[in-house]
Protein backbone atom coordinates (compact mmCIF):
# COMPACT_ATOMS: atom_id res chain seq x y z
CA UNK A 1 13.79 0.53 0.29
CA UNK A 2 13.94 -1.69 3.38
CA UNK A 3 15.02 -0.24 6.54
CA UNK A 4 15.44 -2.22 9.84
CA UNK A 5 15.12 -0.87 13.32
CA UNK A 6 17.44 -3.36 14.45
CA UNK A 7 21.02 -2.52 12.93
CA UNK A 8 22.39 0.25 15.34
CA UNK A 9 22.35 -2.91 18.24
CA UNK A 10 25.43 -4.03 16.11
CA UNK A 11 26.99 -0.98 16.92
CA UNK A 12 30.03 -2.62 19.92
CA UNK A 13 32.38 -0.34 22.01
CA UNK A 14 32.32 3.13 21.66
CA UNK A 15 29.80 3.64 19.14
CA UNK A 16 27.73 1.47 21.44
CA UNK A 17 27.84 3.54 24.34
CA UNK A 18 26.81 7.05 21.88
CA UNK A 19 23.92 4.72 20.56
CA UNK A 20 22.83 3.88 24.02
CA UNK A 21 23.06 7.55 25.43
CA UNK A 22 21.36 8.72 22.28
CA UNK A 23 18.85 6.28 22.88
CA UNK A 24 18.38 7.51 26.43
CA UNK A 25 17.93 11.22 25.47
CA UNK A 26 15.57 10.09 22.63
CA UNK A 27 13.02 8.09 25.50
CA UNK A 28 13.23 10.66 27.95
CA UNK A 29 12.02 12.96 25.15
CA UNK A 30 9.54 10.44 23.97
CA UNK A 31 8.06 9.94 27.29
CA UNK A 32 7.03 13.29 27.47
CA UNK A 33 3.36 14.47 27.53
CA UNK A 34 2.00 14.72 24.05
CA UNK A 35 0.62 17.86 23.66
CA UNK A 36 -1.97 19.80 21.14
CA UNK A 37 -0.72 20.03 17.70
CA UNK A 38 1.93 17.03 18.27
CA UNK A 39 -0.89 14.66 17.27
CA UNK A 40 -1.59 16.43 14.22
CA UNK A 41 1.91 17.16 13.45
CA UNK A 42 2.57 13.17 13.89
CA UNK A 43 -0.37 12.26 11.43
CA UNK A 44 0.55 14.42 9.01
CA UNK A 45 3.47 13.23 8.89
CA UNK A 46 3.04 9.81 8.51
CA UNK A 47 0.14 10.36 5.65
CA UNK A 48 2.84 12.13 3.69
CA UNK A 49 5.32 9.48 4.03
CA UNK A 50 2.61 6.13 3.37
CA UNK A 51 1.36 8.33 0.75
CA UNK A 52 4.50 9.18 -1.09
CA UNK A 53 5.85 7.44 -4.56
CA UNK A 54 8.02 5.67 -3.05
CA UNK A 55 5.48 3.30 -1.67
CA UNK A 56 4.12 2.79 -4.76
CA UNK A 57 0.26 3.35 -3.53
CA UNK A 58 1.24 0.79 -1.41
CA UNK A 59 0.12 -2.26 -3.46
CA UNK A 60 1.40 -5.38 -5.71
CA UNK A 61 3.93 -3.84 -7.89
CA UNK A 62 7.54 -2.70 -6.61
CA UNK A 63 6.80 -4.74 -3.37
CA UNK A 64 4.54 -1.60 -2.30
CA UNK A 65 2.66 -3.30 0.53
CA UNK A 66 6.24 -4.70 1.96
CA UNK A 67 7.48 -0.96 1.98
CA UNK A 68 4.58 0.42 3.77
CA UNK A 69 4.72 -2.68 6.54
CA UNK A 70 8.43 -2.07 6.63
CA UNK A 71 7.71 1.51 7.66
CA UNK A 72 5.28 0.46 10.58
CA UNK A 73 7.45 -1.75 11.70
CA UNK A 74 10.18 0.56 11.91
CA UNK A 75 7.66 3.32 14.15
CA UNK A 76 6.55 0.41 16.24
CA UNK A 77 10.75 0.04 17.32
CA UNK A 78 10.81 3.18 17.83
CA UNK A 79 7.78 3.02 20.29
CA UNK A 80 9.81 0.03 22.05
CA UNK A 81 6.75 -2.58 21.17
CA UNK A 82 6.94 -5.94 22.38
CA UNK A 83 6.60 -8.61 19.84
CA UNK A 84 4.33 -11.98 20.28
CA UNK A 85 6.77 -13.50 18.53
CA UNK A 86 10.83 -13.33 16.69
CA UNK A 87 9.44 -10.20 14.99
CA UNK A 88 5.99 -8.27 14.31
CA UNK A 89 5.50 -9.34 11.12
CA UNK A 90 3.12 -12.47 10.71
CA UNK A 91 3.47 -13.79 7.30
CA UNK A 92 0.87 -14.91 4.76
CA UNK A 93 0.16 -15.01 1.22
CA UNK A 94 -2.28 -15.11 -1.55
CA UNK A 95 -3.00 -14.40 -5.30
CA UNK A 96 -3.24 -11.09 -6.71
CA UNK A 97 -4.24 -9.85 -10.42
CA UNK A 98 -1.33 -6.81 -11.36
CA UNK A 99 -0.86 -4.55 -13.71
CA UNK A 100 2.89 -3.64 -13.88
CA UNK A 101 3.88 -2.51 -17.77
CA UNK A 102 2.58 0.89 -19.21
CA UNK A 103 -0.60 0.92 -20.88
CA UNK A 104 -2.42 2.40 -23.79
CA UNK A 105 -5.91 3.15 -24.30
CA UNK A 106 -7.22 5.29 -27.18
CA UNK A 107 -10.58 6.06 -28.05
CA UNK A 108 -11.05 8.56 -30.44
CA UNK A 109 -7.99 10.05 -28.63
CA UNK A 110 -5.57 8.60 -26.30
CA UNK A 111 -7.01 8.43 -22.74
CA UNK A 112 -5.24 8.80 -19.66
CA UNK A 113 -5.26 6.06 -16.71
CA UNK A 114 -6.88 7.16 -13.51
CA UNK A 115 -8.35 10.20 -14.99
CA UNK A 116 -10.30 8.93 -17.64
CA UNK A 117 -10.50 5.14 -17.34
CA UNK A 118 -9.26 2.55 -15.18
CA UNK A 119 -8.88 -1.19 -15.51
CA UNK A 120 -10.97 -3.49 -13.48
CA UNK A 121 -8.85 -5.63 -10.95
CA UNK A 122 -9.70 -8.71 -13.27
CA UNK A 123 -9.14 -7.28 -16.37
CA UNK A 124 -6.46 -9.86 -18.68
CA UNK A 125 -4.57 -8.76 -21.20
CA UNK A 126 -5.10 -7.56 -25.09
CA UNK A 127 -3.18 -5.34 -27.69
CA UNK A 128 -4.54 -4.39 -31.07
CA UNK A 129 -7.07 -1.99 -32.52
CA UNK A 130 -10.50 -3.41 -32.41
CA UNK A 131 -14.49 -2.36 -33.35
CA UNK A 132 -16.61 -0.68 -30.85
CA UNK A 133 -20.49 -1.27 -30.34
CA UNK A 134 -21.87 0.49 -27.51
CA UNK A 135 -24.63 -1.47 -25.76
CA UNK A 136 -27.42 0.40 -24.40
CA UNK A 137 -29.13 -1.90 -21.63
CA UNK A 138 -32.29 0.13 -21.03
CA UNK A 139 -32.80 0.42 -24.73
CA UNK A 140 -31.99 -3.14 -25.37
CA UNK A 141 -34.00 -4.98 -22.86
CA UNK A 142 -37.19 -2.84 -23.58
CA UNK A 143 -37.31 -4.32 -26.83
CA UNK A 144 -37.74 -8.33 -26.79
CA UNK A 145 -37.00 -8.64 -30.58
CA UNK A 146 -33.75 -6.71 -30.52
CA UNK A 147 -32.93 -8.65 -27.21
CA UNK A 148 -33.04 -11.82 -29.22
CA UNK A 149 -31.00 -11.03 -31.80
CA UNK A 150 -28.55 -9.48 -29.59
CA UNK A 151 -28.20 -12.63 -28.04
CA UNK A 152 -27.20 -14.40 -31.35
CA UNK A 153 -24.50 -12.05 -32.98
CA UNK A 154 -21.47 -12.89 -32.91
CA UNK A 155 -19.32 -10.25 -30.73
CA UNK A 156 -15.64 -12.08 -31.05
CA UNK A 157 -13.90 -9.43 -32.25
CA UNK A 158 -15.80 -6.46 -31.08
CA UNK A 159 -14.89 -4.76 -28.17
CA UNK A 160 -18.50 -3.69 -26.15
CA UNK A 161 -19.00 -0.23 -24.12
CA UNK A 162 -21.98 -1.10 -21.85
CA UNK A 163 -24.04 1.96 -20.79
CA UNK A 164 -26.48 1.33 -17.98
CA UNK A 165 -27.98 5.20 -18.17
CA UNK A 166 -31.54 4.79 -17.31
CA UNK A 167 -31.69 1.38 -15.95
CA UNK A 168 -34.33 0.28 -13.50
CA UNK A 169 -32.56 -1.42 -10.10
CA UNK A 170 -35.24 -2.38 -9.05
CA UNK A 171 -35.91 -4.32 -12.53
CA UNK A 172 -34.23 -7.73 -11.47
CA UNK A 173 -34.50 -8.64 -15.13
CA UNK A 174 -32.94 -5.84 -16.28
CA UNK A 175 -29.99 -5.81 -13.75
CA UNK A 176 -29.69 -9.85 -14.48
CA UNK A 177 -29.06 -8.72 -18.20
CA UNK A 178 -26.52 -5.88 -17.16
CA UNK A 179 -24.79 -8.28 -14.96
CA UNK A 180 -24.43 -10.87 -17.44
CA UNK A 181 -22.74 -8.12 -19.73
CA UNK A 182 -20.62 -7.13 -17.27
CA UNK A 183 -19.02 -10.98 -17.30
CA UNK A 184 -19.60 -10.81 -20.53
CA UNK A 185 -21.81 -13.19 -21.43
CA UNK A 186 -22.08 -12.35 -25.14
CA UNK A 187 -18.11 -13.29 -25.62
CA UNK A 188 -16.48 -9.92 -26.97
CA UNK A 189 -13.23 -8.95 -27.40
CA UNK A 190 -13.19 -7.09 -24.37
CA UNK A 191 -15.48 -4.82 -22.40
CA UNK A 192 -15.81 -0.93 -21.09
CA UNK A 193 -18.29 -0.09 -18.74
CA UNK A 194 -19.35 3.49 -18.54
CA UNK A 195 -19.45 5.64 -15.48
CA UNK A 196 -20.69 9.13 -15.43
CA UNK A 197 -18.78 10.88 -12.79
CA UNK A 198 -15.89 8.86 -10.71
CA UNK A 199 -13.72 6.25 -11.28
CA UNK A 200 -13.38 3.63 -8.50
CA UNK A 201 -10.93 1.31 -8.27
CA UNK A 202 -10.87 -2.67 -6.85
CA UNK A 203 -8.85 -5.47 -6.74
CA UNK A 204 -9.14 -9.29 -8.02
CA UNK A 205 -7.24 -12.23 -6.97
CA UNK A 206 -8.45 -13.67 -10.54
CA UNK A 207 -7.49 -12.72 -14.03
CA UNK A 208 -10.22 -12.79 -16.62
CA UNK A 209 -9.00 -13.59 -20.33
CA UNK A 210 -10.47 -10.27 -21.95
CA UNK A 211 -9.48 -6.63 -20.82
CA UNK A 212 -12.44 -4.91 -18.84
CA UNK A 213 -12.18 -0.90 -18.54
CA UNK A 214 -14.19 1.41 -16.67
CA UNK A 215 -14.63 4.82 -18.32
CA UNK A 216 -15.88 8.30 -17.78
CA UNK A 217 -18.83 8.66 -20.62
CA UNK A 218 -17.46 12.19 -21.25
CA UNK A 219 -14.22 10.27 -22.54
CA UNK A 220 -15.61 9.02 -25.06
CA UNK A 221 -16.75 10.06 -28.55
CA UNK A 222 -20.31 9.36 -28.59
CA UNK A 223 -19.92 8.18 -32.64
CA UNK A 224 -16.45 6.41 -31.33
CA UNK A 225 -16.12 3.51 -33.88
CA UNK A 226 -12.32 1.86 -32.86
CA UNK A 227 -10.31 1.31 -29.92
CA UNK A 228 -6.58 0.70 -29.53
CA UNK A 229 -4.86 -0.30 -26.32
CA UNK A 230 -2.21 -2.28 -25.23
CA UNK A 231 -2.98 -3.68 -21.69
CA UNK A 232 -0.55 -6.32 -19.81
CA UNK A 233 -1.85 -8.03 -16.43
CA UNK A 234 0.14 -10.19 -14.87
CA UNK A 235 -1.26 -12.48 -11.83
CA UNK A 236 0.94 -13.53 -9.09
CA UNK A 237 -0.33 -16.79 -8.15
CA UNK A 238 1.13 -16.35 -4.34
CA UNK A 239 2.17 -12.93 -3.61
CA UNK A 240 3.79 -12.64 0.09
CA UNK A 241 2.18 -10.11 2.76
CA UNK A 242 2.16 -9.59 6.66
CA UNK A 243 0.68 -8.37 9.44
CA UNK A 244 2.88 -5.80 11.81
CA UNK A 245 1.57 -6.52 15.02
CA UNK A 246 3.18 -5.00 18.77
CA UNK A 247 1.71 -4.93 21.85
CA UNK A 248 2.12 -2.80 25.00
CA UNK A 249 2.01 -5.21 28.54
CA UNK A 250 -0.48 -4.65 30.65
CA UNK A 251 0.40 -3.60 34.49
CA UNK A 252 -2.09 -5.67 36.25
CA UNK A 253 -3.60 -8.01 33.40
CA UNK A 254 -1.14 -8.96 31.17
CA UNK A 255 -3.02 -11.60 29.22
CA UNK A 256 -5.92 -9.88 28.19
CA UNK A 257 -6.07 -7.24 25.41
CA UNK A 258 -7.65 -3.90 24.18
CA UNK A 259 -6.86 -4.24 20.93
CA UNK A 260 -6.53 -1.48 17.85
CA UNK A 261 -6.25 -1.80 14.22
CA UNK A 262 -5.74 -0.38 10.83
CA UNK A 263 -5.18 -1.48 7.59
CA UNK A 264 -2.66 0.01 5.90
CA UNK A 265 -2.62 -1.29 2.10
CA UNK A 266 -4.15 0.27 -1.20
CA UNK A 267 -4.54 0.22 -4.88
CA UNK A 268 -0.72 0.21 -5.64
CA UNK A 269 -0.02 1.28 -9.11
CA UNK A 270 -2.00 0.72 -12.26
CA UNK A 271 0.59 1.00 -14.74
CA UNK A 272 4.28 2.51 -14.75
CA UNK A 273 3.08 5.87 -13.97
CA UNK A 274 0.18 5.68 -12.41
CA UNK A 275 -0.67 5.33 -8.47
CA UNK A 276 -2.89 5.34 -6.16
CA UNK A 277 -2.28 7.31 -3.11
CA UNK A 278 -4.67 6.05 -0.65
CA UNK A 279 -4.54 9.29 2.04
CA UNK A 280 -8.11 9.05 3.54
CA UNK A 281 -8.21 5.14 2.93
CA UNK A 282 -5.82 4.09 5.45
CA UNK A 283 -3.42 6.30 5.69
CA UNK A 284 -5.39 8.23 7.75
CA UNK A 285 -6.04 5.21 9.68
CA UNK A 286 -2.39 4.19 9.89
CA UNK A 287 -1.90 7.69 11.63
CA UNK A 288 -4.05 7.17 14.00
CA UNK A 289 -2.96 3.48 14.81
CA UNK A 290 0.66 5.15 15.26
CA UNK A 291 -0.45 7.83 17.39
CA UNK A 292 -1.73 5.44 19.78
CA UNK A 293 1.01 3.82 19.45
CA UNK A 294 3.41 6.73 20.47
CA UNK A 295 0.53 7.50 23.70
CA UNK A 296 -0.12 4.20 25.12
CA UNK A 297 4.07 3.29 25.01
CA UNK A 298 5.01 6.31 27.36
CA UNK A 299 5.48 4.85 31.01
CA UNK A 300 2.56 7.70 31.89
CA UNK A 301 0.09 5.90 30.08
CA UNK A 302 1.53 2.30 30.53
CA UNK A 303 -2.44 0.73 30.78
CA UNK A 304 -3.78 -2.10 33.39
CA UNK A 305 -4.96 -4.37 30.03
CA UNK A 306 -2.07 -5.38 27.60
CA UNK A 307 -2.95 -3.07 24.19
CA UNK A 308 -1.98 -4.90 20.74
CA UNK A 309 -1.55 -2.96 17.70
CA UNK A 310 -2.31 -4.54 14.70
CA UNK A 311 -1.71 -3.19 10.66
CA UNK A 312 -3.21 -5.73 8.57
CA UNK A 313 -2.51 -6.19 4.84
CA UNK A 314 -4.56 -7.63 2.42
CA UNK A 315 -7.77 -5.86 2.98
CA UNK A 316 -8.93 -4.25 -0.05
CA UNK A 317 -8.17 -7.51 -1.77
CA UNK A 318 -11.14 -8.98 0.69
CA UNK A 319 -9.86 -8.49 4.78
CA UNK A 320 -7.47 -11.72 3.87
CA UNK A 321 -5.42 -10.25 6.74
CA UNK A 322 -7.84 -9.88 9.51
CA UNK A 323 -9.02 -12.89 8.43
CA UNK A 324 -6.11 -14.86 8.32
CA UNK A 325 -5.19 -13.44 11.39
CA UNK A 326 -8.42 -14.58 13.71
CA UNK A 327 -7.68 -18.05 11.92
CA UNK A 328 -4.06 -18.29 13.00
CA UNK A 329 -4.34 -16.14 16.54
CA UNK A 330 -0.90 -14.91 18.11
CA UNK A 331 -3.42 -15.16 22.04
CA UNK A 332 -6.51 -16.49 22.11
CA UNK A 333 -9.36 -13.97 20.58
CA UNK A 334 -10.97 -15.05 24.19
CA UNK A 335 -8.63 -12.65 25.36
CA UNK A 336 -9.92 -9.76 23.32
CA UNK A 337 -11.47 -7.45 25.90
CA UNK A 338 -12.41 -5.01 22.68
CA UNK A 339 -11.39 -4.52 19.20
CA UNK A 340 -11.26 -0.92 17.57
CA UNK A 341 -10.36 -0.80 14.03
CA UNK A 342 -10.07 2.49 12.15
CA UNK A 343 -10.30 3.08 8.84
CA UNK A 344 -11.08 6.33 7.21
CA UNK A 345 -9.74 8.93 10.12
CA UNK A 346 -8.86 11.81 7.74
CA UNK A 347 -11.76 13.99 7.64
CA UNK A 348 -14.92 14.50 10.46
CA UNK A 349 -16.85 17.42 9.46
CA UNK A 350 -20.23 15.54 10.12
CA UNK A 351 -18.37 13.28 12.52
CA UNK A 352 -18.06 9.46 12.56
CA UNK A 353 -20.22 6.33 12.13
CA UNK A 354 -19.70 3.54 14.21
CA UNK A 355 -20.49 0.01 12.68
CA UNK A 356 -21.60 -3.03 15.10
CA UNK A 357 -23.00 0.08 17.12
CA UNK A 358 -26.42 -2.06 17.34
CA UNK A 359 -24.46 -5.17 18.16
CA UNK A 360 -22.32 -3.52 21.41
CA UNK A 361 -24.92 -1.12 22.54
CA UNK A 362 -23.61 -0.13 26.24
CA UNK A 363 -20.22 0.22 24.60
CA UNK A 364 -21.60 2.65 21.90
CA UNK A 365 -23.52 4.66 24.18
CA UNK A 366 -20.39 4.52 26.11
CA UNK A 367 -18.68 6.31 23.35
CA UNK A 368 -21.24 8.71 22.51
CA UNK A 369 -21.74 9.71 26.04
CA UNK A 370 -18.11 10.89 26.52
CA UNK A 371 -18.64 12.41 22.81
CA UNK A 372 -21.01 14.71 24.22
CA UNK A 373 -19.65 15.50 27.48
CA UNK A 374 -16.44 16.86 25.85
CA UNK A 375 -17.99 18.33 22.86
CA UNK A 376 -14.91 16.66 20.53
CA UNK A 377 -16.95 15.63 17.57
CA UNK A 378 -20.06 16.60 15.66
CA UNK A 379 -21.58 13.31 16.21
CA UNK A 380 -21.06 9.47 17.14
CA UNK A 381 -23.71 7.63 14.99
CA UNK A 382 -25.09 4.44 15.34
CA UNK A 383 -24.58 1.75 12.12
CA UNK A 384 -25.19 -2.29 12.18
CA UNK A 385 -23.22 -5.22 11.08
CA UNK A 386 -21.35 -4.58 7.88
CA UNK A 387 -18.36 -6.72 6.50
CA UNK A 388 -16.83 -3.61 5.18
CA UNK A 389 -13.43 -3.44 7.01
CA UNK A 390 -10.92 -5.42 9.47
CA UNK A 391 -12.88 -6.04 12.28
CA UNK A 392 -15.40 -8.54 10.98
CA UNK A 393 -14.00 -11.76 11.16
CA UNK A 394 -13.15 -10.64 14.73
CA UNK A 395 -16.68 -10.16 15.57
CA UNK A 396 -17.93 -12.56 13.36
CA UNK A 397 -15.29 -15.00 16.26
CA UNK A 398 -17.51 -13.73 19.11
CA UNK A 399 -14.55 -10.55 19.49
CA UNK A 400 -16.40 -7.12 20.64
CA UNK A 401 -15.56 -5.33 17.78
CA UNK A 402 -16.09 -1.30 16.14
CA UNK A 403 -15.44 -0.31 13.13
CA UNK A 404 -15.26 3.84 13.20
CA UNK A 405 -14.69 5.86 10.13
CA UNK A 406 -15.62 9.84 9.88
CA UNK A 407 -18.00 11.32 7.42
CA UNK A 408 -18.10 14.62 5.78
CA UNK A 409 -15.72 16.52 3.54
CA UNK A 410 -13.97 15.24 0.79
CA UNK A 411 -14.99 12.18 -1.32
CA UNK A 412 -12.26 10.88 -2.60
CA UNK A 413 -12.21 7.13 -2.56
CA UNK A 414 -10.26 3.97 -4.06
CA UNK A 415 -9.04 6.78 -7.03
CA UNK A 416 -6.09 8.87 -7.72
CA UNK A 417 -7.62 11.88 -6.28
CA UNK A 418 -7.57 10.51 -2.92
CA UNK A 419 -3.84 12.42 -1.84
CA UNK A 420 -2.47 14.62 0.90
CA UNK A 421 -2.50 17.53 -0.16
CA UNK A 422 -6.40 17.16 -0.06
CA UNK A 423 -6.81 15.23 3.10
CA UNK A 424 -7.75 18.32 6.10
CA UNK A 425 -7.28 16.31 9.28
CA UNK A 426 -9.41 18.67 10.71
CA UNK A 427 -11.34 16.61 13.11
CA UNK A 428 -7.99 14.24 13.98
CA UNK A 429 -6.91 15.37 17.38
CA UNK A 430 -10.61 15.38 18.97
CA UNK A 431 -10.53 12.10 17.14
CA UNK A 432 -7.91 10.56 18.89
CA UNK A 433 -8.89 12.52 22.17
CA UNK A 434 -12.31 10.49 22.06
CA UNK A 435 -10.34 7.27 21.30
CA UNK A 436 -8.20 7.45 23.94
CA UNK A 437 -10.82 8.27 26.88
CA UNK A 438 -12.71 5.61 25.40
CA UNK A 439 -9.81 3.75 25.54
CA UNK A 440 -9.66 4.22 29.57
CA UNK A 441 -13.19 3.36 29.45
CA UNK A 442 -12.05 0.01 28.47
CA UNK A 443 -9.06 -0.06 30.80
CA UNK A 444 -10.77 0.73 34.07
């Protein structure tokens, strides 16, 4: 499904002069002030579209991610953004572990994907019916004579289900033992490592040559003997992905930036039939990012600093976009006046958390200070450095850089219950009201 913004030029003569009315009566509508509830309205909006099937949980299989970037691109023509380049997309690529047939896991029973198990993003491919032993660590590793034979029996045709219930953390033995299991060191067949209440999904740019499941302990039978599954990964050794990045020119200082970001990539599919929405995680954030878009591209708001808009892919794989990005610059990150990426916009209740807070202090109390004179938000708090999102390797480039994300409500996160329908957006528009007068705090 690949749309471009740039067909109706084509259009010659007549149908030329309807497109360019039509595009006249569409600016002078989109120029207008934006008013309460068109904010929401927008965001809503474009979490049920990046959300929707048809994106494919906007991953590695079906060409997800190229979907999703396809629809940015297609807002940020509609905004009129300038491109630093032929087009907004800046290309890269890298290797991805996929899972694109329909699998089979049965235990007892036959499970089903994303509600009762999941495959680990390096999981490799198996099919068969095999023995089950289940391994428990706290039991094991208490007892040095069962430890030692464990460590000689031969597990090459058994498949193992570790369960870590009652572990110490804080044991570094221990944990080095449960670690080694969980790259399993004793050479099964394949492993399954127990959770007891959510499932959370990851990506790997390797492929391991055993399957490796994570599965709800209620799943499974606790006298389970047998497993059957039929599991088919399939790693693309160079899988093609982009950044969709616009700008809006500055009036008075063209070549510096305010810049904004999101990513806007998930999970994809784990399966045929099974996907992972990704509403809260960044859909949420891709709302915002277009919101701002639509604001800062009226003439009204036309700012004094140049504002670039950047989605980057590749960032639950590892921020490979960001990072590719602040390798291979489109200006010089010197020109960075201040980088705010957003990730996690779809909730608020307890309000947000600002990492490299403690790094850009007068910034941050910059923030919180307007915060509290408007009353938008239950609370701006403080948080360090953390590589947890797309603005490290900005910062980490001398770039002042914040990471904001809101906190409260629901807790859905890298699983299938992470959709829509769910998502409140109740905190969104006194979100983007704080991001916006901080944003003429930066300007002026």
């Amino acid at each position: 499904m690949y749309r471009s913004g740039f067909a109706p030029l084509l259009w010659r003569g007549i149908k030329g002069e309807v497109f360019l009315f039509l595009l006249f009566i569409a600016s002078s509508s989109f120029s207008q002030e934006i008013t309460k509830g068109e904010v929401y309205t927008y965001a809503r909006k474009v979490v049920d579209t990046m959300t929707s099937q048809s994106m494919h949980g906007r991953g590695y299989i079906n060409y997800g991610t190229k979907i999703a970037a396809n629809y940015i691109k297609s807002e940020y023509t509609k905004a009129g953004l300038k491109t630093f380049g032929k087009e907004y997309y800046q290309s890269f690529s890298f290797p991805i572990n996929t899972f694109p047939s329909e699998m089979t896991v049965s235990i007892g029973s036959p499970l089903t994907c994303g509600k009762d198990y999941i495959v680990r993003g390096d999981c490799g491919s198996l099919k068969g019916e095999f023995t089950l032993e289940r391994i428990v660590v706290a039991e094991l590793t208490g007892n040095k004579k069962e430890l030692k034979k464990f460590t000689k029996r031969d597990l090459s045709n058994t498949f193992i289900i570790i369960d870590k219930q009652g572990t110490d953390p804080k044991d570094a033995k221990t944990q080095q033992f449960l670690e080694g299991l969980q790259n399993n060191s004793c050479n099964a067949k394949g492993i399954i490592e127990l959770e007891e209440t959510k499932l959370t999904g990851d990506f790997s740019m390797e492929a391991k040559s055993y399957p490796a499941l994570i599965v709800l302990r209620n799943s499974i039978p606790a006298d389970a003997k047998t497993i059957s599954l039929d599991i088919v990964n399939e790693r693309i050794s160079s899988y093609p992905s982009q950044n969709v990045i616009g700008y809006v020119q500055g009036s008075q200082y063209p070549d510096s930036f305010v810049v904004f970001s999101a990513h806007y990539d998930h999970l994809g599919q784990m399966g045929k039939s099974v996907y992972f929405p990704g509403a809260n995680d960044n859909a949420s954030g891709c709302a915002m990012l277009l919101n701002l878009v639509k604001y800062y591209s009226m003439p009204e708001h036309r700012p004094k600093y140049s504002i670039a808009f950047m989605a980057f892919g590749g960032e639950e794989v590892g921020l490979l976009g960001s990072r590719y990005y602040t390798e291979n610059p489109l200006f010089p990150l010197k020109n960075i006046k201040f980088l705010l990426n957003m990730d996690i916009m779809g909730t608020g209740e307890d309000g947000i958390t600002v990492v490299n807070g403690t790094l850009f202090k007068n910034e941050f109390d910059k923030m919180k200070q307007i915060n509290t004179e408007n009353d938008y938000i239950k609370d701006v708090k403080i948080r360090g450095k953390a590589a947890n999102s797309d603005h490290y390797f900005f910062s980490e480039n001398g770039v002042k850089a914040f990471f904001i994300y809101t906190m409260g409500g629901i807790k859905a996160y890298h699983d299938i219950y992470d959709r829509p329908e769910t998502l409140p957006l109740n905190e969104f528009e006194d979100l983007f009201k704080l991001i916006t007068k901080f944003g003429d705090y930066l300007q002026n």
